[in-house]
Protein backbone atom coordinates (compact mmCIF):
# COMPACT_ATOMS: atom_id res chain seq x y z
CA UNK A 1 67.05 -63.49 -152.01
CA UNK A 2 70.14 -63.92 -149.62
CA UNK A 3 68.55 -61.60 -146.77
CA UNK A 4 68.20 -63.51 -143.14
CA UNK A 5 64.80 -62.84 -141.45
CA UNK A 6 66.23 -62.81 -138.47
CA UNK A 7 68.05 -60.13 -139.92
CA UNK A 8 65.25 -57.76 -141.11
CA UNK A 9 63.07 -58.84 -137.91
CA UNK A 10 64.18 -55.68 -135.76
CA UNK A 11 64.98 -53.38 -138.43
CA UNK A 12 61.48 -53.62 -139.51
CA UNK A 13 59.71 -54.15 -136.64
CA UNK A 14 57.98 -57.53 -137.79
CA UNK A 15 55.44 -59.04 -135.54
CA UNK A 16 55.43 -62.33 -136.90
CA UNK A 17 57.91 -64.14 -139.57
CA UNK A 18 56.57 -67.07 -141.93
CA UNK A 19 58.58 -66.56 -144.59
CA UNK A 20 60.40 -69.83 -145.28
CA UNK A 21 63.83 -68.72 -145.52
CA UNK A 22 66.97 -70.52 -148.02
CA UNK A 23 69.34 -68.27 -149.64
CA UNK A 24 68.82 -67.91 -153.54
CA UNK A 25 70.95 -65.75 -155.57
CA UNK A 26 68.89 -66.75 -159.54
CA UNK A 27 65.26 -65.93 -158.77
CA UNK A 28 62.53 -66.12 -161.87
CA UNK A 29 58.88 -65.37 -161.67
CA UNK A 30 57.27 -68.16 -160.47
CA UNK A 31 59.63 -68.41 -157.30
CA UNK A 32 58.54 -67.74 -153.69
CA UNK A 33 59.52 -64.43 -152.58
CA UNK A 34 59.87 -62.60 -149.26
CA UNK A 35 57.44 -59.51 -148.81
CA UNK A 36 56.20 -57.13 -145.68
CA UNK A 37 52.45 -56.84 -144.75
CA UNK A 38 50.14 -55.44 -142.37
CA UNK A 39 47.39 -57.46 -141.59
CA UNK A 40 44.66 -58.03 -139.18
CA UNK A 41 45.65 -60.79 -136.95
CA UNK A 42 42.60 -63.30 -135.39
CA UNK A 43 41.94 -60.76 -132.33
CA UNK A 44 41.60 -57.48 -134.49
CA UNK A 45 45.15 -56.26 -133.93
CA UNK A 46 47.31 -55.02 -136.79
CA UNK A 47 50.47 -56.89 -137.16
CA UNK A 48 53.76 -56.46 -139.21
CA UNK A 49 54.50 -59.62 -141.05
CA UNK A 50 57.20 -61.07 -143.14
CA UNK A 51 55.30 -63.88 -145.75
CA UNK A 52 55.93 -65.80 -148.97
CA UNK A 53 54.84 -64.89 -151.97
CA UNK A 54 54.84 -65.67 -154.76
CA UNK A 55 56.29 -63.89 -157.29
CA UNK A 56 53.48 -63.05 -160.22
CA UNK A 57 50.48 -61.44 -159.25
CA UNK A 58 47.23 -64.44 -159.64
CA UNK A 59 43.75 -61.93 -158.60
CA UNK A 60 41.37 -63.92 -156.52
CA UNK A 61 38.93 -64.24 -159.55
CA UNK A 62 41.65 -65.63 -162.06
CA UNK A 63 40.86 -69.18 -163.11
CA UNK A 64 44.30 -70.77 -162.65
CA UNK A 65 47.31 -69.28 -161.44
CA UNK A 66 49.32 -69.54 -165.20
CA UNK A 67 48.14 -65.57 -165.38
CA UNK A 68 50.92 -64.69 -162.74
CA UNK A 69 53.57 -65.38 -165.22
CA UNK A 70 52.07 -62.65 -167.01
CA UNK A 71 51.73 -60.37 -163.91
CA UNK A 72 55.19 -60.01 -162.04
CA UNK A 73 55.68 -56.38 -162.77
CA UNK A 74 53.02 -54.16 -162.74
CA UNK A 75 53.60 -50.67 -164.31
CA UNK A 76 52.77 -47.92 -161.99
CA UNK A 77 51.38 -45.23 -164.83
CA UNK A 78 48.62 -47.59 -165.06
CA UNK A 79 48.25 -49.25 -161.94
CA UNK A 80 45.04 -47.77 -161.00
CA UNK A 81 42.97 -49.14 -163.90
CA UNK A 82 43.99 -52.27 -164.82
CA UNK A 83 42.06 -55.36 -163.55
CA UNK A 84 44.56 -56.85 -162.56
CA UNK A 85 45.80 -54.55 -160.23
CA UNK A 86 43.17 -52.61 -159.15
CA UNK A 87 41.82 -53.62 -156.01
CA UNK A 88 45.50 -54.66 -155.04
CA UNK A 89 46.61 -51.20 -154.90
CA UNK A 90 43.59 -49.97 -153.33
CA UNK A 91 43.65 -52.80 -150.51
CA UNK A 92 46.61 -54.87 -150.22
CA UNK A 93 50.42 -53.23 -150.49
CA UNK A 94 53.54 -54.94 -149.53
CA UNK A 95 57.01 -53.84 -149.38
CA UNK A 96 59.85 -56.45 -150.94
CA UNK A 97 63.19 -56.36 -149.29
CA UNK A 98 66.09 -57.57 -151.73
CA UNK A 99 69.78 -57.17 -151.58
CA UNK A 100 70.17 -56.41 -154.87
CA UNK A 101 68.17 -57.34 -158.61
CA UNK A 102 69.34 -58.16 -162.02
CA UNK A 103 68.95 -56.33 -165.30
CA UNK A 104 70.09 -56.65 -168.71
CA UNK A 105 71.13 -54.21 -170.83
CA UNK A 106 70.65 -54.60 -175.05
CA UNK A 107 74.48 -54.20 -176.22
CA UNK A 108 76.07 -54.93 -179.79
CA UNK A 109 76.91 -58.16 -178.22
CA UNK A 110 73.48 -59.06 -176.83
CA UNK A 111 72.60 -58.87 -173.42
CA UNK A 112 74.35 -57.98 -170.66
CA UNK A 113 73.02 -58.90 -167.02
CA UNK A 114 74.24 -56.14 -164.37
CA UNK A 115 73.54 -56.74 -160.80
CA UNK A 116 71.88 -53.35 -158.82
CA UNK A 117 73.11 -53.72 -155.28
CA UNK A 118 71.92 -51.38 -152.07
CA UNK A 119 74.64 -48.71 -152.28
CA UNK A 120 73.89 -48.43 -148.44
CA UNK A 121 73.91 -50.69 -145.78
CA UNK A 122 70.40 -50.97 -146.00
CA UNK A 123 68.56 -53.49 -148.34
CA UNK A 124 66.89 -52.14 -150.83
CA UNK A 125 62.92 -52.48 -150.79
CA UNK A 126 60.58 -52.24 -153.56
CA UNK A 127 57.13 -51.26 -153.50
CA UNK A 128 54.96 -54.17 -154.41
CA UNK A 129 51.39 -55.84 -154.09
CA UNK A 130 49.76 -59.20 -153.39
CA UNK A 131 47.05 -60.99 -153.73
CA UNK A 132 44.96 -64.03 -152.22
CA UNK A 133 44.08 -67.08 -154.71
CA UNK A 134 41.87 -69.66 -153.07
CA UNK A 135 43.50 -73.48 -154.35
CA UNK A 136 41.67 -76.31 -155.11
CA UNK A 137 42.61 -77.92 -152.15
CA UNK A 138 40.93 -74.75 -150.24
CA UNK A 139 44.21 -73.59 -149.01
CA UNK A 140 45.38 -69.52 -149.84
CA UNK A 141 48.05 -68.83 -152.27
CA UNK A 142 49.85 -65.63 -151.41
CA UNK A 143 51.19 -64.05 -154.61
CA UNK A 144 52.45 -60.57 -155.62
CA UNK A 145 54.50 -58.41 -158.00
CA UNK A 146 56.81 -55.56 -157.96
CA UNK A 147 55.65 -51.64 -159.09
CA UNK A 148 57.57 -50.17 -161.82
CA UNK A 149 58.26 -46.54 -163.21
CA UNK A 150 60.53 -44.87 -165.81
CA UNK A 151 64.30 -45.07 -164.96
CA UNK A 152 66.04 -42.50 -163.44
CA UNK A 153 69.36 -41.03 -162.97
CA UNK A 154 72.55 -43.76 -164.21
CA UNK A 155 70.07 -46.73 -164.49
CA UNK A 156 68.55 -45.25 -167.49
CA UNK A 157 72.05 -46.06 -168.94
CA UNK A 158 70.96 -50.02 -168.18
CA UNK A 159 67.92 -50.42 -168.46
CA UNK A 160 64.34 -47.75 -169.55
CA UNK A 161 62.15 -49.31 -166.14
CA UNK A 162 63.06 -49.64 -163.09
CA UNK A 163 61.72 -51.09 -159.89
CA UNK A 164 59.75 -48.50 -157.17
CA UNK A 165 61.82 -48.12 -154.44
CA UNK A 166 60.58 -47.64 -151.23
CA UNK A 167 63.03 -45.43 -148.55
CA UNK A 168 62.98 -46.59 -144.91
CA UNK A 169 60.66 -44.16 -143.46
CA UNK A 170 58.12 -44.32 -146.86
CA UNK A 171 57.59 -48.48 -145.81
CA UNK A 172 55.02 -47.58 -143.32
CA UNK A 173 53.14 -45.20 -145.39
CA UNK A 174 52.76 -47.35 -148.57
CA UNK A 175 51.96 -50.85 -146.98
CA UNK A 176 49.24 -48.64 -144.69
CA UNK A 177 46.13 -51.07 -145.29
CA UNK A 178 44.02 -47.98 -143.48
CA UNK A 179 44.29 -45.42 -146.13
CA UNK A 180 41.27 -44.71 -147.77
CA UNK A 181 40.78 -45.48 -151.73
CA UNK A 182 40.42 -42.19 -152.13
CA UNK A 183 44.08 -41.22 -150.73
CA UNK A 184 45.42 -43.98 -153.03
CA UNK A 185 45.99 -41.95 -155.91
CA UNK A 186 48.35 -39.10 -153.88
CA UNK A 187 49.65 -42.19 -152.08
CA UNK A 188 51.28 -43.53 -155.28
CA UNK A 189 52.55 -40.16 -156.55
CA UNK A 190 54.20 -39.15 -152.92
CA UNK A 191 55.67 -43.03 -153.58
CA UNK A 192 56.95 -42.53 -157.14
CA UNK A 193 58.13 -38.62 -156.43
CA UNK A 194 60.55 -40.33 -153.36
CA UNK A 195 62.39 -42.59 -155.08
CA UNK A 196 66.04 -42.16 -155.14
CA UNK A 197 68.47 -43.94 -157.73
CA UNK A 198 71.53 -43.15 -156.02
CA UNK A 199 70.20 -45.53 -153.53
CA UNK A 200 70.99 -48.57 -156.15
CA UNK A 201 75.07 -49.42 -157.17
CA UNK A 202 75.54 -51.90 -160.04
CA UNK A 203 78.34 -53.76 -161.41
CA UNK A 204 78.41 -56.06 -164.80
CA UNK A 205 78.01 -60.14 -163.71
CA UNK A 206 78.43 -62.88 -166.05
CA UNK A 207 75.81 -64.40 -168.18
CA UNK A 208 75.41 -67.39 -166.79
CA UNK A 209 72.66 -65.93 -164.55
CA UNK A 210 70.43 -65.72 -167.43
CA UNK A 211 70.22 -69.62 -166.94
CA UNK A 212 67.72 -70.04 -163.68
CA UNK A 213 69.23 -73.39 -163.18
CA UNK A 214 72.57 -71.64 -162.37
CA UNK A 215 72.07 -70.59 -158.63
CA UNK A 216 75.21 -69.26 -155.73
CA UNK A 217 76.67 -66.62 -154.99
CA UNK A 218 79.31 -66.49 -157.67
CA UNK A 219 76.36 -65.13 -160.14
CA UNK A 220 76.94 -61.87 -158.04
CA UNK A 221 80.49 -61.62 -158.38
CA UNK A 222 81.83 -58.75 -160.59
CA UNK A 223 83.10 -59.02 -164.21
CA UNK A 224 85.12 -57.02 -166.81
């Protein structure tokens, strides 16, 4: 999470920014992410935003917020029935904007983490949703999770999921909060049918990243 909103702020058009920014380059579920909405603001005008989130999906009727550690990927074959994600991909679509993601692939040797970079000089985005939980103090927790399909092209050589990338001019279309339940269904398969893996590079890092207390930018750097 090393991307500056001032950064994204033109290149997506963002109305308003709230996303408390500090560069992090070891992320875990739990964390607080970056993600693009559109959202009603307080005079009935629809408004890009940039908010936190946090990163595992907690439903407004969940009991405690220990079920979004359970909920930060949500798999897109089955999306549309689950509970849990139902009325999030029918209502409530955000778009996650990331300069790159880890993955670990199963060798002889155990795991190896690879880091899958942009191979453009755009960020990458992921198709995501979110949710609102309301806290005991009465205040809104923001919270979401990233879509997933079968991988594709040279990341099936990593890893068999991958995230659902979102191109530049699909962003619009999927975060839409307009489009009828009804379209939601073709709106997922155009989503899933555009997604490009020669969009993503990747290079081996070391393993210390698989330690979420290790954090800078040296987790990124190349190895082997």
């Amino acid at each position: 999470m090393s991307l500056d909103p001032a950064d994204l702020a033109d290149e997506l058009r963002l109305d308003v920014v709230s996303y408390d920014y500090a560069p992090r380059y070891n992320v875990p579920p739990g964390s607080f992410v970056p993600i693009v909405v559109e959202r009603l603001d307080d005079e009935a005008q629809l408004t890009r935003r940039l908010e936190t989130a946090s990163w595992g999906l907690v439903p407004g009727w969940a009991k405690d917020t220990k079920i979004g550690f359970k909920a930060f990927n949500a798999r897109s074959e089955t999306v549309l029935e689950k509970p849990m994600f139902r009325q999030a991909i029918t209502r409530r679509r955000c778009a996650l904007p990331i300069p790159g993601y880890y993955e670990w692939e199963t060798t002889e040797d155990g795991k190896q983490p690879w880091m899958m970079s942009a191979a453009g000089p755009d960020p990458l985005f992921m198709a995501g949703l979110f949710e609102f939980w309301k806290q005991p103090d009465q205040s809104w927790l923001v919270s979401t999770t990233i879509l997933t399909m079968e991988s594709a092209g040279h990341l099936q050589d990593v890893h068999h999921r991958m995230p659902v990338f979102l191109s530049r001019g699909h962003i619009s279309e999927w975060i839409d909060p307009a489009v009828p339940s009804n379209d939601v269904p073709l709106l997922l398969e155009s989503t899933l049918s555009q997604v490009d893996p020669a969009s993503v590079t990747r290079h081996k890092v070391g393993r210390s990243v698989g330690n979420v207390r290790n954090d800078g930018p040296e987790l990124i750097q190349p190895v082997g």
